[in-house]
N, C-alpha and C. Protein backbone atom coordinates (compact mmCIF):
# COMPACT_ATOMS: atom_id res chain seq x y z
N UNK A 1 -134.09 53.58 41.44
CA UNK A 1 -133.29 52.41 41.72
C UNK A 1 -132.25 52.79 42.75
N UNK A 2 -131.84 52.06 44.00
CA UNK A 2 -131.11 52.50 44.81
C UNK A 2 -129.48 52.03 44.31
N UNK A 3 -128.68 52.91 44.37
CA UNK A 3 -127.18 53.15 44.42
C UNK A 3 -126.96 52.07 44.07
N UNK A 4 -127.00 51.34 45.24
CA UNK A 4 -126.30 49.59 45.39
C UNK A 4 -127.27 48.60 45.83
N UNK A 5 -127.13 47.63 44.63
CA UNK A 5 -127.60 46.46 45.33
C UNK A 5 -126.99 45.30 45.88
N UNK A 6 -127.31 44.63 46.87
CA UNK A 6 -126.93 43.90 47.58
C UNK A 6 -126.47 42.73 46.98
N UNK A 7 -125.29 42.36 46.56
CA UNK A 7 -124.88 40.98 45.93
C UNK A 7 -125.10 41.40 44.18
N UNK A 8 -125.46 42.87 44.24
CA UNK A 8 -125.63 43.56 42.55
C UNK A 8 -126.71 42.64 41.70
N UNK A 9 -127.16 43.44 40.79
CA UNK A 9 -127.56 43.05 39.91
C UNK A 9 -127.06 42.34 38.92
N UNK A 10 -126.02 41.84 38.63
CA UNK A 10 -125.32 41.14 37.99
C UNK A 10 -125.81 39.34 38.59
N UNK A 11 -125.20 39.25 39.70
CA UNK A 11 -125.57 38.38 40.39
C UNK A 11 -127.09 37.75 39.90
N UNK A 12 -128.32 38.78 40.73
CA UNK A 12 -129.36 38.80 40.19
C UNK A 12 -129.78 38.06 38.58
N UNK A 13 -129.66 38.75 37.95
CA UNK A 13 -129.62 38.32 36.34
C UNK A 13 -128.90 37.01 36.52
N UNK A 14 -127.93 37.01 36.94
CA UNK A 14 -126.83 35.56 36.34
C UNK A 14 -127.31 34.02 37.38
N UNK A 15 -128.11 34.42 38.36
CA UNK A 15 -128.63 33.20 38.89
C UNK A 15 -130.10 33.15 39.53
N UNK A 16 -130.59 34.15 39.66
CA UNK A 16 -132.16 34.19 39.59
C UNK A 16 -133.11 33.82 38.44
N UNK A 17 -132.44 34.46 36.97
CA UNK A 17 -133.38 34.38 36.43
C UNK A 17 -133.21 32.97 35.42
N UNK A 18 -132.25 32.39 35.42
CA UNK A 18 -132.11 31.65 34.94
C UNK A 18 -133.38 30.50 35.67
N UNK A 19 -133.29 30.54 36.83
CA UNK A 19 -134.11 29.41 37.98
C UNK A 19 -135.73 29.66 37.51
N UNK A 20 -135.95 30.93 37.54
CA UNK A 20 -137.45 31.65 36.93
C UNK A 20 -137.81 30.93 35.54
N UNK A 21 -136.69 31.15 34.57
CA UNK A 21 -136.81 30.29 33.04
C UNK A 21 -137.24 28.82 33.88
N UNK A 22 -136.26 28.00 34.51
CA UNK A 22 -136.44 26.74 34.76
C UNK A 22 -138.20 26.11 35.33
N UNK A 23 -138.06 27.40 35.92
CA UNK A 23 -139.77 26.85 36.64
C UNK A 23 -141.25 27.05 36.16
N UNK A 24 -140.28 27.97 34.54
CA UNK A 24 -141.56 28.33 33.97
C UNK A 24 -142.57 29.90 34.32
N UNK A 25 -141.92 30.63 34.80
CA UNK A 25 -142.24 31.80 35.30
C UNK A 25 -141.66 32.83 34.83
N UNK A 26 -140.58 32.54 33.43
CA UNK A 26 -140.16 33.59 32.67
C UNK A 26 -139.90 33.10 31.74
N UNK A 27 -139.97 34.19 30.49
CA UNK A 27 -139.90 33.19 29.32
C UNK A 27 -138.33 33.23 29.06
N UNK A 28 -137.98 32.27 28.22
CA UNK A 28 -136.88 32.33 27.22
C UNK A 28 -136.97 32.85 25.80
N UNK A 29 -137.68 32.72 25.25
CA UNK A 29 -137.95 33.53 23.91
C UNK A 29 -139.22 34.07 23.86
N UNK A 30 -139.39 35.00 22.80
CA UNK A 30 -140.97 35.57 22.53
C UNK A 30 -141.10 35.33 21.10
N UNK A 31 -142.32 35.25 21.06
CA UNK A 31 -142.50 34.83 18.93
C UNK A 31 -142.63 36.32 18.66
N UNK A 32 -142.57 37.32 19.09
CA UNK A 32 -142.70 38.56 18.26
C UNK A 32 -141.25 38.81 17.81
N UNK A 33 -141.48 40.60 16.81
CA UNK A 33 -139.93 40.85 17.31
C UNK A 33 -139.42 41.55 17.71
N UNK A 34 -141.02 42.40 18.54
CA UNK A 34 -140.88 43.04 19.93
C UNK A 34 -141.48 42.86 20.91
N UNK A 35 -141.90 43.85 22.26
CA UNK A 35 -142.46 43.15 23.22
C UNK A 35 -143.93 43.82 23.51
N UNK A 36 -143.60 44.66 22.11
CA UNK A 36 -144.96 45.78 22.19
C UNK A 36 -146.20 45.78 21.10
N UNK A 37 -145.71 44.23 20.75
CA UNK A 37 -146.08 43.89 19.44
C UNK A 37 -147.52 43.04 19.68
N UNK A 38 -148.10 43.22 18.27
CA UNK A 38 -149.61 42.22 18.54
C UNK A 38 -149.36 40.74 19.08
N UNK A 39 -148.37 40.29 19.51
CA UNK A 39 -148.20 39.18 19.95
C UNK A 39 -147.94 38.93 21.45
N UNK A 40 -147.98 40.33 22.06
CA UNK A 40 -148.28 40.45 23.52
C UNK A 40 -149.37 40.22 23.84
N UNK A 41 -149.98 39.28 24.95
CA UNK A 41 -151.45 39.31 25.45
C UNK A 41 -151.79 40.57 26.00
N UNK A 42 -150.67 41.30 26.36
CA UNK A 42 -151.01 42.95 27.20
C UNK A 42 -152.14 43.69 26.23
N UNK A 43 -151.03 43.24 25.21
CA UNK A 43 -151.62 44.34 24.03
C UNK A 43 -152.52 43.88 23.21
N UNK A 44 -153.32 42.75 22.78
CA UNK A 44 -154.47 42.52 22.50
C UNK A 44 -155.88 42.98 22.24
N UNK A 45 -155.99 43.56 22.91
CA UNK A 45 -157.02 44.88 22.85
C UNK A 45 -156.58 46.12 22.15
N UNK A 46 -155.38 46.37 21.96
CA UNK A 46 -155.30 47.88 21.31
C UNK A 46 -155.77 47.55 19.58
């Protein structure tokens, strides 16, 4: 990860991803009650 980011990561998080939730391209919650859990499609096969 480089030193500094431009306008920080703070920024980032506090108005990108919120827009990502809005458009449907990130979630807001997960039904597991982790992310490594049988309720990942990743992980389906294991």
């Amino acid at each position: 990860m480089p030193p500094h980011l431009p306008g920080g990561l703070e920024d980032c998080v506090d108005h990108v991803r919120p827009l990502l939730q809005e458009w449907g391209l990130l979630r807001t919650e997960y039904s597991g009650r982790t992310l490594r859990g049988p309720s990942n499609p990743r992980n389906s096969g294991t």
